[in-house]
PDB file of N, CA and C in Angstrom:
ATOM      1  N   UNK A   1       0.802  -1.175   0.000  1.00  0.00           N
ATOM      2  CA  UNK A   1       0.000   0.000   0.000  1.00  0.00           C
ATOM      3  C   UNK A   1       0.852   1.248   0.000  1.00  0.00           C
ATOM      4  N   UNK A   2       2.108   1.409   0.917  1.00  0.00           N
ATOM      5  CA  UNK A   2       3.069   2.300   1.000  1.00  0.00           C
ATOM      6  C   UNK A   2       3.484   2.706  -0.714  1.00  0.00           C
ATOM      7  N   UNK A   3       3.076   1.703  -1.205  1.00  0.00           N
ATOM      8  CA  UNK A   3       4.342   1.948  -2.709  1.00  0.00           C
ATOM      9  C   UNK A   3       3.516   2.610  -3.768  1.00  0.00           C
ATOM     10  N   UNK A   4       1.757   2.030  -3.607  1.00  0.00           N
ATOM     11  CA  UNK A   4       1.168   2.429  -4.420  1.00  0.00           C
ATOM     12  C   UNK A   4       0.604   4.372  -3.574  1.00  0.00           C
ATOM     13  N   UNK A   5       0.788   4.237  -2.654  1.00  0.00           N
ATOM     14  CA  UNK A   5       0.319   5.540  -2.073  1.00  0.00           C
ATOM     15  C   UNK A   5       1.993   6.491  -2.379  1.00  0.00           C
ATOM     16  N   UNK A   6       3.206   5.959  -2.621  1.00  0.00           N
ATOM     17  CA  UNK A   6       4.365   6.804  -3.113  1.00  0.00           C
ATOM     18  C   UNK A   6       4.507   7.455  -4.639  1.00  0.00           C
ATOM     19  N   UNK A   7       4.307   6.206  -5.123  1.00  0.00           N
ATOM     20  CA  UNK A   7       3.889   6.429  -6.891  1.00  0.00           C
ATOM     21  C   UNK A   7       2.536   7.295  -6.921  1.00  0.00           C
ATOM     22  N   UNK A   8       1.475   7.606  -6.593  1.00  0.00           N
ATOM     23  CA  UNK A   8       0.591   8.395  -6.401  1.00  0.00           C
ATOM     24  C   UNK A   8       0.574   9.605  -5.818  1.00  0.00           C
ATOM     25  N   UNK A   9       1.795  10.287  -5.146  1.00  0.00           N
ATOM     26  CA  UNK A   9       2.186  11.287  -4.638  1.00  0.00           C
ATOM     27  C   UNK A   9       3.287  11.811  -5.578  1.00  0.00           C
ATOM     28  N   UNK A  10       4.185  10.839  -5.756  1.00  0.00           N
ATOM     29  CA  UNK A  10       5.087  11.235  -7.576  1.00  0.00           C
ATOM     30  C   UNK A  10       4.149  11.949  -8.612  1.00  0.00           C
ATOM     31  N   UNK A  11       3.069  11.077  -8.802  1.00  0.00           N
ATOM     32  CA  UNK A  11       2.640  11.220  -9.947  1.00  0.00           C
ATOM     33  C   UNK A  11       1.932  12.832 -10.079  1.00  0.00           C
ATOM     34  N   UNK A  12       1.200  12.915  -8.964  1.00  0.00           N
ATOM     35  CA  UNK A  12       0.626  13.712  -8.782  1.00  0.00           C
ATOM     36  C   UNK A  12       1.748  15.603  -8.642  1.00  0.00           C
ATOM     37  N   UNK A  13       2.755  15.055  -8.120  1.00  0.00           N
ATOM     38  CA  UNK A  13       3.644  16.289  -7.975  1.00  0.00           C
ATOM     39  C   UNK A  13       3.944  16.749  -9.462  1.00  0.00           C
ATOM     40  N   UNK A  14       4.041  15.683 -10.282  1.00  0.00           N
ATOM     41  CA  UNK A  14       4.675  15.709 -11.439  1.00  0.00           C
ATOM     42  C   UNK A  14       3.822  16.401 -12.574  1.00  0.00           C
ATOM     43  N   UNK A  15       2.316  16.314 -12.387  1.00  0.00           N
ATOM     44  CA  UNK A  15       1.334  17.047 -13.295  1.00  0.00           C
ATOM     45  C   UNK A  15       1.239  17.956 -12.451  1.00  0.00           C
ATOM     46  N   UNK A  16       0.719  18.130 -10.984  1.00  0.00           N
ATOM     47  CA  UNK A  16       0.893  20.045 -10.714  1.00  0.00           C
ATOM     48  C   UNK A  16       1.758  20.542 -11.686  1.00  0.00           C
ATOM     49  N   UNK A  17       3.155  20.068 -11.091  1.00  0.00           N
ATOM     50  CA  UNK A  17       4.210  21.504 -11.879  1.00  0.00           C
ATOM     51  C   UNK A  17       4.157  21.519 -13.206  1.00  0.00           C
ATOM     52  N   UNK A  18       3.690  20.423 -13.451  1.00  0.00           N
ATOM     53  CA  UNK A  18       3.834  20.794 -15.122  1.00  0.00           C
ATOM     54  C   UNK A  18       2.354  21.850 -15.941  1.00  0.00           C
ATOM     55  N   UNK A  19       1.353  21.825 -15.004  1.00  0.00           N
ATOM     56  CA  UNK A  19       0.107  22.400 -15.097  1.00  0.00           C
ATOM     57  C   UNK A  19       0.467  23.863 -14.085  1.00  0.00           C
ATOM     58  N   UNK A  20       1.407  24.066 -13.286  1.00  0.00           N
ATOM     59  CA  UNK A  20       2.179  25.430 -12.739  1.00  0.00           C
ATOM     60  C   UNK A  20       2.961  26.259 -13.295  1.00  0.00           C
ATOM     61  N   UNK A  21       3.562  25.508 -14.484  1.00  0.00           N
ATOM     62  CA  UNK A  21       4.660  25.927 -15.325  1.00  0.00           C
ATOM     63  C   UNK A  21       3.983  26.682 -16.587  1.00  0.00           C
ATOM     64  N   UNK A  22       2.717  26.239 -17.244  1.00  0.00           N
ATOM     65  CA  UNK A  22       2.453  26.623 -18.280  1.00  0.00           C
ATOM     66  C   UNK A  22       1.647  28.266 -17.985  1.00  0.00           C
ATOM     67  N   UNK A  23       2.011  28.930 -19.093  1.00  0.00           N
ATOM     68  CA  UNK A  23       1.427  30.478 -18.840  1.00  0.00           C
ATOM     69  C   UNK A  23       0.266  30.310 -19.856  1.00  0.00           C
ATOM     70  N   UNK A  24      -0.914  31.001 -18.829  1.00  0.00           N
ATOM     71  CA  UNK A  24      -1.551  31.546 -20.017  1.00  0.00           C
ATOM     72  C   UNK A  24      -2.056  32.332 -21.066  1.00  0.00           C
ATOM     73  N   UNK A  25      -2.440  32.486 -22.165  1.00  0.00           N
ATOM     74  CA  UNK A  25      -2.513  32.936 -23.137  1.00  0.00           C
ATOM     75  C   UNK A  25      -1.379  32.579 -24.578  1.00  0.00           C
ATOM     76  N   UNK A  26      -0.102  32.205 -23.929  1.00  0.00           N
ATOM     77  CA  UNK A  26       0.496  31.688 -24.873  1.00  0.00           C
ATOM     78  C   UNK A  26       0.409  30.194 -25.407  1.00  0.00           C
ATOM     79  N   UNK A  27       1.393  30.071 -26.387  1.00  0.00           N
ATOM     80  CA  UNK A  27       0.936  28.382 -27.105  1.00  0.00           C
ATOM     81  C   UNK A  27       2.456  28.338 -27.984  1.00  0.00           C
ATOM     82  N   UNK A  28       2.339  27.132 -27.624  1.00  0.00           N
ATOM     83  CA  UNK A  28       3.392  26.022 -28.074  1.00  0.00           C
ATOM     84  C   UNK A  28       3.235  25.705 -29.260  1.00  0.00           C
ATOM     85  N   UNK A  29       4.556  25.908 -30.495  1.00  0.00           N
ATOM     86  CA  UNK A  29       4.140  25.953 -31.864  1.00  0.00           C
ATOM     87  C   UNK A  29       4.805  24.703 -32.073  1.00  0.00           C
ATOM     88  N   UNK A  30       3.832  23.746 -32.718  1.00  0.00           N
ATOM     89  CA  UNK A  30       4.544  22.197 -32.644  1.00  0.00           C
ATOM     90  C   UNK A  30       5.316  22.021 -34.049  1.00  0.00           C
ATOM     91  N   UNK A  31       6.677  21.444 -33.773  1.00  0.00           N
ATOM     92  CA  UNK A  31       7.208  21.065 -35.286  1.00  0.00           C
ATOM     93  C   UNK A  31       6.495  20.913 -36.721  1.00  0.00           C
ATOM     94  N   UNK A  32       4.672  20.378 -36.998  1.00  0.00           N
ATOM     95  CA  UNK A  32       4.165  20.299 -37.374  1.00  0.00           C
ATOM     96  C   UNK A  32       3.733  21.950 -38.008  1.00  0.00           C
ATOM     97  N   UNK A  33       3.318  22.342 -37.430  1.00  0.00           N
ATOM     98  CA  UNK A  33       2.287  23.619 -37.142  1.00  0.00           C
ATOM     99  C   UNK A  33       4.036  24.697 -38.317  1.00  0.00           C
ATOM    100  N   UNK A  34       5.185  24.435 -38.041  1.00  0.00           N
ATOM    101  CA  UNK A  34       6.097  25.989 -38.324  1.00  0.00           C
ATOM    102  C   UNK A  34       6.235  25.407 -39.636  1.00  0.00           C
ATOM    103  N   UNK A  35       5.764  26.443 -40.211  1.00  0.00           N
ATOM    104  CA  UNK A  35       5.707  26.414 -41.924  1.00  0.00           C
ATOM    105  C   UNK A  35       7.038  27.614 -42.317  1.00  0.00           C
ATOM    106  N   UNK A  36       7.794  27.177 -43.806  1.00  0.00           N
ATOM    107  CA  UNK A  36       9.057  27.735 -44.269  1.00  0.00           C
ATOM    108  C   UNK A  36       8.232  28.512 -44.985  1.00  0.00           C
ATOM    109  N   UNK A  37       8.552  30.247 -45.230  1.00  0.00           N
ATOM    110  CA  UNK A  37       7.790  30.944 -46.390  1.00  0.00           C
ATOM    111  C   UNK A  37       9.231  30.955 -46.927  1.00  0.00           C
ATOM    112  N   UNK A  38       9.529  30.451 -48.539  1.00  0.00           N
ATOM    113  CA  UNK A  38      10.360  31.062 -49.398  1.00  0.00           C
ATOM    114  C   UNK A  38       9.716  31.903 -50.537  1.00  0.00           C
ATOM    115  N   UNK A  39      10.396  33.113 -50.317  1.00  0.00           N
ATOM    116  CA  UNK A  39      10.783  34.148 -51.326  1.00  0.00           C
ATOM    117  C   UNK A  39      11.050  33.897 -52.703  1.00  0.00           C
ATOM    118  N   UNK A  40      10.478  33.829 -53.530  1.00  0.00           N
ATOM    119  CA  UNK A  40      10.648  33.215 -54.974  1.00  0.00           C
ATOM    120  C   UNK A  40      10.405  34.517 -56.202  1.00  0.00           C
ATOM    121  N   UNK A  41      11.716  35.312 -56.594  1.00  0.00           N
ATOM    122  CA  UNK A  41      11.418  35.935 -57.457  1.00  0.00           C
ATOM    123  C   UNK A  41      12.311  35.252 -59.027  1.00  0.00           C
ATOM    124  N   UNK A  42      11.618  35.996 -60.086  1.00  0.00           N
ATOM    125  CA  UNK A  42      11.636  35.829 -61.813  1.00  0.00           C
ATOM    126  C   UNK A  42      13.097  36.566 -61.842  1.00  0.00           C
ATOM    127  N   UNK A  43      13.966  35.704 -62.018  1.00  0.00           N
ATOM    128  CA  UNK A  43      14.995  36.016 -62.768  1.00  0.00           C
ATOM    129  C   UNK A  43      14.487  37.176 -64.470  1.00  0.00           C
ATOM    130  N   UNK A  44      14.383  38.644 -63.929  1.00  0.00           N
ATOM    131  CA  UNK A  44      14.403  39.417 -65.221  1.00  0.00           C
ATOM    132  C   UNK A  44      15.532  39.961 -65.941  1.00  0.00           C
ATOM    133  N   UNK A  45      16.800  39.779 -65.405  1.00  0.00           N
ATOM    134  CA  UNK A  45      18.294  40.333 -65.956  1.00  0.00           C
ATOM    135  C   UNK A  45      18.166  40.052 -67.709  1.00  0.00           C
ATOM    136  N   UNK A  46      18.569  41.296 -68.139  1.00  0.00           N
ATOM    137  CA  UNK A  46      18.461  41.012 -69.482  1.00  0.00           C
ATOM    138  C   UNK A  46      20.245  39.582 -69.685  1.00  0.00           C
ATOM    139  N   UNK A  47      20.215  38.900 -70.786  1.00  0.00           N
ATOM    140  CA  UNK A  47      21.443  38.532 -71.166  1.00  0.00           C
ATOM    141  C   UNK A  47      21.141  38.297 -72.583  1.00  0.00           C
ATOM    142  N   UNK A  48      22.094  37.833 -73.172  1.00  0.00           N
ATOM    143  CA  UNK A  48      22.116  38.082 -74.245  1.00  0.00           C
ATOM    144  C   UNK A  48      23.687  37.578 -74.968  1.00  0.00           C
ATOM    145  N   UNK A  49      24.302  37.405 -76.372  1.00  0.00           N
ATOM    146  CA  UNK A  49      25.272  36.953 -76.663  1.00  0.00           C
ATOM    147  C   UNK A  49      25.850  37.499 -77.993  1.00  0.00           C
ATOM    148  N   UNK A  50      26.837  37.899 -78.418  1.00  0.00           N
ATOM    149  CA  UNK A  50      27.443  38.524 -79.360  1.00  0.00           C
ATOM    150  C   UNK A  50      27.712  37.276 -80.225  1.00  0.00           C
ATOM    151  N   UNK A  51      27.193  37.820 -81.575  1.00  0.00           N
ATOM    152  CA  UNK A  51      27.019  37.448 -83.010  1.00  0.00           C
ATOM    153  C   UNK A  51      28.232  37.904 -83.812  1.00  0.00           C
ATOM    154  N   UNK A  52      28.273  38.545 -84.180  1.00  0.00           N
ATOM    155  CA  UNK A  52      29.344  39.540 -84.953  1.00  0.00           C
ATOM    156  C   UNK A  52      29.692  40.866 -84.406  1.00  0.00           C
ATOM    157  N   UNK A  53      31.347  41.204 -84.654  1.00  0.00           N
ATOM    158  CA  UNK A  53      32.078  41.987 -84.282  1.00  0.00           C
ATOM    159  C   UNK A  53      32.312  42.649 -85.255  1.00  0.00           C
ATOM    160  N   UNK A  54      32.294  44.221 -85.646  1.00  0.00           N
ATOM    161  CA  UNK A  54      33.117  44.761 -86.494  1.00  0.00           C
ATOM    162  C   UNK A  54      33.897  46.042 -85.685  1.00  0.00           C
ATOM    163  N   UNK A  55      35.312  45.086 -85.721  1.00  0.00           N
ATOM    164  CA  UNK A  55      36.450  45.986 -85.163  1.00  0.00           C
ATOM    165  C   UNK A  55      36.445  47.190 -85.827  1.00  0.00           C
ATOM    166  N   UNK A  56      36.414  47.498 -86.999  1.00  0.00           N
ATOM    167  CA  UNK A  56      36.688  49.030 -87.513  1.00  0.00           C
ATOM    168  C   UNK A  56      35.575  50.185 -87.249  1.00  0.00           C
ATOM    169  N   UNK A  57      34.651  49.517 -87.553  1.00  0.00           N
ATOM    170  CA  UNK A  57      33.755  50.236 -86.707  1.00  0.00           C
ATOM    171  C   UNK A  57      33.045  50.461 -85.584  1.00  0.00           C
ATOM    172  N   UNK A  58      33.625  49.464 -84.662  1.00  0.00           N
ATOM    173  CA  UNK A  58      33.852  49.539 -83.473  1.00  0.00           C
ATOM    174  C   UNK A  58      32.032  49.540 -82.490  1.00  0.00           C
ATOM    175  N   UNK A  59      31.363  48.427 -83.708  1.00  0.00           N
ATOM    176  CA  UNK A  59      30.088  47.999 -83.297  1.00  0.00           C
ATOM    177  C   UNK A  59      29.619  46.634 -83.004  1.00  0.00           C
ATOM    178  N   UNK A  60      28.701  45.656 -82.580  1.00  0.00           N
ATOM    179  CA  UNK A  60      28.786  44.246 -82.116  1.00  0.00           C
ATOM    180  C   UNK A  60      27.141  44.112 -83.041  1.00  0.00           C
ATOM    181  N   UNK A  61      27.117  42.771 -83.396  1.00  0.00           N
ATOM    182  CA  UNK A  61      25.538  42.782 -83.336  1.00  0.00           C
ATOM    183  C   UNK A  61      25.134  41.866 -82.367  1.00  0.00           C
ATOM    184  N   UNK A  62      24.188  41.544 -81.195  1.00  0.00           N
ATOM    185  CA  UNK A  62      23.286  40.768 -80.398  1.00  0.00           C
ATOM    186  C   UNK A  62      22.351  39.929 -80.724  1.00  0.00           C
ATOM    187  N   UNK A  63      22.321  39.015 -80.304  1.00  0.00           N
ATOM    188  CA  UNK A  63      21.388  38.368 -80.006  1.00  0.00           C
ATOM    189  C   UNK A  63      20.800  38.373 -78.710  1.00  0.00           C
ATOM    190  N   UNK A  64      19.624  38.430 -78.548  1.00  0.00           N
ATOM    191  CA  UNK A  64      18.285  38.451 -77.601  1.00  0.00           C
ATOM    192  C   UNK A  64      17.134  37.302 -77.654  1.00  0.00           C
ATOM    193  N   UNK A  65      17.178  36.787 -76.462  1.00  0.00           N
ATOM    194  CA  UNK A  65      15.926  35.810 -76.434  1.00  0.00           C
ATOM    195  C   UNK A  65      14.879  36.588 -76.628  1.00  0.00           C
ATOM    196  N   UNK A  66      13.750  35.847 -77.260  1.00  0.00           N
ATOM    197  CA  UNK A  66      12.440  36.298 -77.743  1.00  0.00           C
ATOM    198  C   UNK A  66      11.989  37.036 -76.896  1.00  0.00           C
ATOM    199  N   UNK A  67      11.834  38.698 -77.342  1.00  0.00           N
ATOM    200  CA  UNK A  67      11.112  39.484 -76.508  1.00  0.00           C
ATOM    201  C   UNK A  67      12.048  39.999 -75.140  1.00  0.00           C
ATOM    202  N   UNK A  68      13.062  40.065 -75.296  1.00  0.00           N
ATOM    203  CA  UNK A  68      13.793  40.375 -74.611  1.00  0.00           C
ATOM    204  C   UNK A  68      15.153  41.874 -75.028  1.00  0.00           C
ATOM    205  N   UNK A  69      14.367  42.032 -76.255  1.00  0.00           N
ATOM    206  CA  UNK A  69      15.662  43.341 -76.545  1.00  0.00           C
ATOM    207  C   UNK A  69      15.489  44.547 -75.787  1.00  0.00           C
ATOM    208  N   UNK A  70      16.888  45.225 -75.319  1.00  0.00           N
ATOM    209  CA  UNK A  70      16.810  46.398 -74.753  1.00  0.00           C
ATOM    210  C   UNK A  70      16.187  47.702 -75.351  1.00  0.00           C
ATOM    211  N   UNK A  71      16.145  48.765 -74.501  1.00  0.00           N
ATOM    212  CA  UNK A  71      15.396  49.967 -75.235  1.00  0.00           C
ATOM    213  C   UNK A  71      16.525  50.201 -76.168  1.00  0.00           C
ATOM    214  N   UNK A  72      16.808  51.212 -77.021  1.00  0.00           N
ATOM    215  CA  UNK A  72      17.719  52.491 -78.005  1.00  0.00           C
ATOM    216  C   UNK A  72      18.243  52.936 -76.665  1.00  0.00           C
ATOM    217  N   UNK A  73      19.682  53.419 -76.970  1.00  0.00           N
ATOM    218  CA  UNK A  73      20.419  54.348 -75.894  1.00  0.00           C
ATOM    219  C   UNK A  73      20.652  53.350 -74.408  1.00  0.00           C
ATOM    220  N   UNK A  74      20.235  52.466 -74.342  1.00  0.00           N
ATOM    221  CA  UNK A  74      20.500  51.704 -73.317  1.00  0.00           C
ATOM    222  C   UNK A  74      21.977  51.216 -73.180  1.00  0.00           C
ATOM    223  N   UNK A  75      22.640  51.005 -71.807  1.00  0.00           N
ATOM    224  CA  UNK A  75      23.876  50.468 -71.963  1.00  0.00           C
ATOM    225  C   UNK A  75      23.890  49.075 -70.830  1.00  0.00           C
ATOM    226  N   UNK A  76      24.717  48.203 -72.106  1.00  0.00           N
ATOM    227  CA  UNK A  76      24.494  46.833 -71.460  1.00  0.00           C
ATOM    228  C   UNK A  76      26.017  46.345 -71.525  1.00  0.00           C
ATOM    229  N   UNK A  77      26.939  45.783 -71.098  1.00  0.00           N
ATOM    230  CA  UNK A  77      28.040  45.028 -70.561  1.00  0.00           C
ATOM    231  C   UNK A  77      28.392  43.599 -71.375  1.00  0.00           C
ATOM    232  N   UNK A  78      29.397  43.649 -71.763  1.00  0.00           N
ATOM    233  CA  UNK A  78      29.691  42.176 -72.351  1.00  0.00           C
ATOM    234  C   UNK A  78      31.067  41.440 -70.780  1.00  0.00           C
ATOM    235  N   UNK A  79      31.168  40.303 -71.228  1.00  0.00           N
ATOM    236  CA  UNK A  79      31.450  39.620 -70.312  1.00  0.00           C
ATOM    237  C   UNK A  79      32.267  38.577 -71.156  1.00  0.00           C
ATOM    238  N   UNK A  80      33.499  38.137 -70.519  1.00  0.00           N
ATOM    239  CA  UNK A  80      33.998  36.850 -70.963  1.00  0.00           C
ATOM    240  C   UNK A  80      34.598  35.810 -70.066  1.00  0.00           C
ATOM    241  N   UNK A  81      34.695  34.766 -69.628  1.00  0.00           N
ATOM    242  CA  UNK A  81      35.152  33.876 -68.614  1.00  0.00           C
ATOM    243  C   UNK A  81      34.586  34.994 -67.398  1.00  0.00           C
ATOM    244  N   UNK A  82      33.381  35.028 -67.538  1.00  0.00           N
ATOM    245  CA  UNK A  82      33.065  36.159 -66.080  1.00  0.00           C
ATOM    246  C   UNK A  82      33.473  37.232 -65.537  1.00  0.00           C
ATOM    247  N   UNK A  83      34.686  37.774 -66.576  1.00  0.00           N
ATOM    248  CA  UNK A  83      35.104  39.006 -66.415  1.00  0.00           C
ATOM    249  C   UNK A  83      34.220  40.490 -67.000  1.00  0.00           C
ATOM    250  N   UNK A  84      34.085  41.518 -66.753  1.00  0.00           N
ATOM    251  CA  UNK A  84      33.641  42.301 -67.676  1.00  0.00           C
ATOM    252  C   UNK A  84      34.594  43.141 -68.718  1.00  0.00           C
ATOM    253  N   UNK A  85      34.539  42.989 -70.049  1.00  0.00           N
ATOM    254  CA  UNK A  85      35.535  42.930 -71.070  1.00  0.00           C
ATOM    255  C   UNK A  85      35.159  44.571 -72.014  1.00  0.00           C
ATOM    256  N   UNK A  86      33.555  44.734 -72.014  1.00  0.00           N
ATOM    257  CA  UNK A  86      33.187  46.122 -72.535  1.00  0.00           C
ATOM    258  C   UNK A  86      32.074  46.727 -71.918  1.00  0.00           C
ATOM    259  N   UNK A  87      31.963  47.347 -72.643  1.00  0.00           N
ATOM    260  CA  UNK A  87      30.476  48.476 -72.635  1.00  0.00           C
ATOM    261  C   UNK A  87      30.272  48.763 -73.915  1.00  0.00           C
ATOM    262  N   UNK A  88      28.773  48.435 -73.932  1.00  0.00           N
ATOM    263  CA  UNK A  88      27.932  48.651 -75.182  1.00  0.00           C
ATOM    264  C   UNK A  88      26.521  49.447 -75.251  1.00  0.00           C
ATOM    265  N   UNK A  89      26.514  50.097 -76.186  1.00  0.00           N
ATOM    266  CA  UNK A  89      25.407  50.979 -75.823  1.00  0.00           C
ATOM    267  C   UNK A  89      24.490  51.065 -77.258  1.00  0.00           C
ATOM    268  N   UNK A  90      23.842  50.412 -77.296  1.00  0.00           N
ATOM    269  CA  UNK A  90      22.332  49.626 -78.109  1.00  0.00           C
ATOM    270  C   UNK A  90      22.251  51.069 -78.655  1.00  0.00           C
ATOM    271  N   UNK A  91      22.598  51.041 -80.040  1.00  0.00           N
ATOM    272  CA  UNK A  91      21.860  52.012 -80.941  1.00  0.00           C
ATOM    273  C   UNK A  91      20.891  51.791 -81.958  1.00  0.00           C
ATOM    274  N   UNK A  92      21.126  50.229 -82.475  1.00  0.00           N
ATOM    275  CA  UNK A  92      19.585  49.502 -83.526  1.00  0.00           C
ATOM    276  C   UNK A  92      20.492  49.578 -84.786  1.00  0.00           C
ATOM    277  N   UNK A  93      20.166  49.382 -85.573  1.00  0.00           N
ATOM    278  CA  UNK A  93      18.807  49.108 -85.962  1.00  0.00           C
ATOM    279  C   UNK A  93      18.317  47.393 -85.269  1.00  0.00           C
ATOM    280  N   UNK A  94      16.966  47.273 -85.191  1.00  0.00           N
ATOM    281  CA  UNK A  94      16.662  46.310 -84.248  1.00  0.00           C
ATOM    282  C   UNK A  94      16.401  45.413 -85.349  1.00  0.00           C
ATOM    283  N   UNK A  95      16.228  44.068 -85.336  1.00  0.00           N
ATOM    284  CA  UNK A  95      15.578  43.029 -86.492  1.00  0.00           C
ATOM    285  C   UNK A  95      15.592  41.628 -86.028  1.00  0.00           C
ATOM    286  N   UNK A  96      14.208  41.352 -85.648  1.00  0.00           N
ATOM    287  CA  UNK A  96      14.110  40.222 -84.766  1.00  0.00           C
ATOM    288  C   UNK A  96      14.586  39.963 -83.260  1.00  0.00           C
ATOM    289  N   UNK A  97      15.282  39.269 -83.347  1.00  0.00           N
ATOM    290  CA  UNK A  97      16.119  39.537 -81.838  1.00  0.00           C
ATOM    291  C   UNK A  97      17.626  39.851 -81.809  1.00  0.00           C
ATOM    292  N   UNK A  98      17.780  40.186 -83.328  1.00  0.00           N
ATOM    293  CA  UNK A  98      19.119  41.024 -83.194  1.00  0.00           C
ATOM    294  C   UNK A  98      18.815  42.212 -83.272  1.00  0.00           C
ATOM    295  N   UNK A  99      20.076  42.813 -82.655  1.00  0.00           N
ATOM    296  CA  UNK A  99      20.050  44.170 -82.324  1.00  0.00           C
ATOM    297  C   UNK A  99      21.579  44.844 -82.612  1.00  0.00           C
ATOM    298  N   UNK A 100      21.794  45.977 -83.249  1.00  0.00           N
ATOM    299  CA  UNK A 100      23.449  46.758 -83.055  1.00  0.00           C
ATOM    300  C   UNK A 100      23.331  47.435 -82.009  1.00  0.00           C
ATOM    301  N   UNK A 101      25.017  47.365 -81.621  1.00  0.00           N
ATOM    302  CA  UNK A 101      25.428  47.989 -80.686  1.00  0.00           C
ATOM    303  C   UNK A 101      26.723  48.850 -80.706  1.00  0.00           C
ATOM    304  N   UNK A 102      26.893  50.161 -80.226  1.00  0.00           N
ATOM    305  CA  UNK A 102      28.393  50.663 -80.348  1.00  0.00           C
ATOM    306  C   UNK A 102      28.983  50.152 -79.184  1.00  0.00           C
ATOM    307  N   UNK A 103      30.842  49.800 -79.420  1.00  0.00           N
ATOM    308  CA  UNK A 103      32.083  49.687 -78.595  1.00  0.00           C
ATOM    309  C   UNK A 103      31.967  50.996 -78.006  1.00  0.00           C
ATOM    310  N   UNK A 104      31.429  50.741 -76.551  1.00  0.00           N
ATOM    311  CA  UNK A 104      32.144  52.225 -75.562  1.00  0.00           C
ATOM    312  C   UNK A 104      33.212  52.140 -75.350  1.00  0.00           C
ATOM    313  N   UNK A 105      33.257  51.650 -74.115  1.00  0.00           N
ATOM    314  CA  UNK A 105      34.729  50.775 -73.790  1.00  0.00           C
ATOM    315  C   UNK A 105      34.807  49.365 -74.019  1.00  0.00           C
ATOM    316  N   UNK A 106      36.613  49.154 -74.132  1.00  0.00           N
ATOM    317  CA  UNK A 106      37.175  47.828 -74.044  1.00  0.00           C
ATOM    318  C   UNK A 106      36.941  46.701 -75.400  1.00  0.00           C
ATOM    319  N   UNK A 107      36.860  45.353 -75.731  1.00  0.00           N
ATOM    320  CA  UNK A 107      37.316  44.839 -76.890  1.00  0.00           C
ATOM    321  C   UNK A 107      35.597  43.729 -76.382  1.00  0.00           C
ATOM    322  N   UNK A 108      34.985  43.630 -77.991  1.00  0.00           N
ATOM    323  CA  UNK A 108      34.167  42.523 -78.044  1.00  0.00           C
ATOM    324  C   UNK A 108      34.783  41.483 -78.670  1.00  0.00           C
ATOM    325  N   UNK A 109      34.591  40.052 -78.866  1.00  0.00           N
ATOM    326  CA  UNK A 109      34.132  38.806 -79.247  1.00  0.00           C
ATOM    327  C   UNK A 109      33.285  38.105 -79.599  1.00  0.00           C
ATOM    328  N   UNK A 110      33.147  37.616 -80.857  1.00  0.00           N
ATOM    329  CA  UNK A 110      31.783  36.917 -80.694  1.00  0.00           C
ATOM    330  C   UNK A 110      32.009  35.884 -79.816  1.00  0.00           C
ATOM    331  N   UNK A 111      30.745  35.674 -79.236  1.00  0.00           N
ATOM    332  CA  UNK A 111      30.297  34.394 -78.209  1.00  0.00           C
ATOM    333  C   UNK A 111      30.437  35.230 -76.810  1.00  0.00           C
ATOM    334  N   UNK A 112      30.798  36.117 -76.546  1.00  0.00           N
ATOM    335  CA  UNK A 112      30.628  37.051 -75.616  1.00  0.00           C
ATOM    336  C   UNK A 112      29.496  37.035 -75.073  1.00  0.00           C
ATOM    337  N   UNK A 113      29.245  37.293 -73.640  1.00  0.00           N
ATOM    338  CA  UNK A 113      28.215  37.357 -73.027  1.00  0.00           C
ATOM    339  C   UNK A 113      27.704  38.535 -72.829  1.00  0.00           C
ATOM    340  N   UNK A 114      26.371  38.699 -73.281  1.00  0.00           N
ATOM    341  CA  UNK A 114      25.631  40.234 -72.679  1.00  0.00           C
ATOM    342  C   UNK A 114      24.963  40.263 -71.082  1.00  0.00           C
ATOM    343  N   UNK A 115      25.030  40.943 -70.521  1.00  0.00           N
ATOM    344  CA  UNK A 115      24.231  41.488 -69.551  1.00  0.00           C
ATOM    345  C   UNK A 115      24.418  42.899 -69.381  1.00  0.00           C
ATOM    346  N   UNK A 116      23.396  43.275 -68.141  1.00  0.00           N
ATOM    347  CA  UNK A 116      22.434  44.652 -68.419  1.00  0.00           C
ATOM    348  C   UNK A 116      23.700  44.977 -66.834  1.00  0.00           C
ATOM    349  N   UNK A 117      24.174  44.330 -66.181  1.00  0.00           N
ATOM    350  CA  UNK A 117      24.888  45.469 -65.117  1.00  0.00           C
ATOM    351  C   UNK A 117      26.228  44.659 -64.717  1.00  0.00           C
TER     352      UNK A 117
END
């Protein structure tokens, strides 16, 4: 009787405090319940790739994925092994998704990479 009247005095100490401990108004957010929000934006960076070079006149022509050509007067960046190699500044005439461009600064290539910064 001693043992079952000891375990019954355990037991009992053991739900008070745990029913002493809890505050109210707050709540326990169960592993279940915590949801991840990811942030998911549209890659819009223009890019783009050099077609033809004419060194003497010191212009490139582009290619542009569909619907993707820059405005007139715009200036967009060529790139090579991830370096930035020029500056180009979209003068047209536009035709399809090619586009001309003048040499600001530095040297083009075809197969050159375009981007906008």
């Amino acid at each position: 009787m001693k043992i079952n009247f000891l375990w019954m005095t355990l037991l009992t100490a053991a739900l008070a405090a745990g029913c002493a401990s809890k505050k109210h108004g707050t709540s326990v957010v169960q592993p279940a319940q915590m949801v991840s929000t990811a942030i998911v934006t549209p890659d819009v960076s223009l890019t783009a790739k050099v077609i033809s070079v004419n060194a003497v006149g010191r212009f490139v022509v582009l290619n542009f994925p569909a619907g993707q050509l820059p405005k007139l007067q715009s200036t967009v960046f060529l790139y090579r092994a991830g370096l930035k190699v020029a500056e180009i500044k979209i003068t047209g005439p536009q035709d399809g998704n090619n586009t001309v461009g003048d040499v600001i600064s530095g040297e083009a290539n075809a197969g050159d990479n375009v981007r906008d910064q």
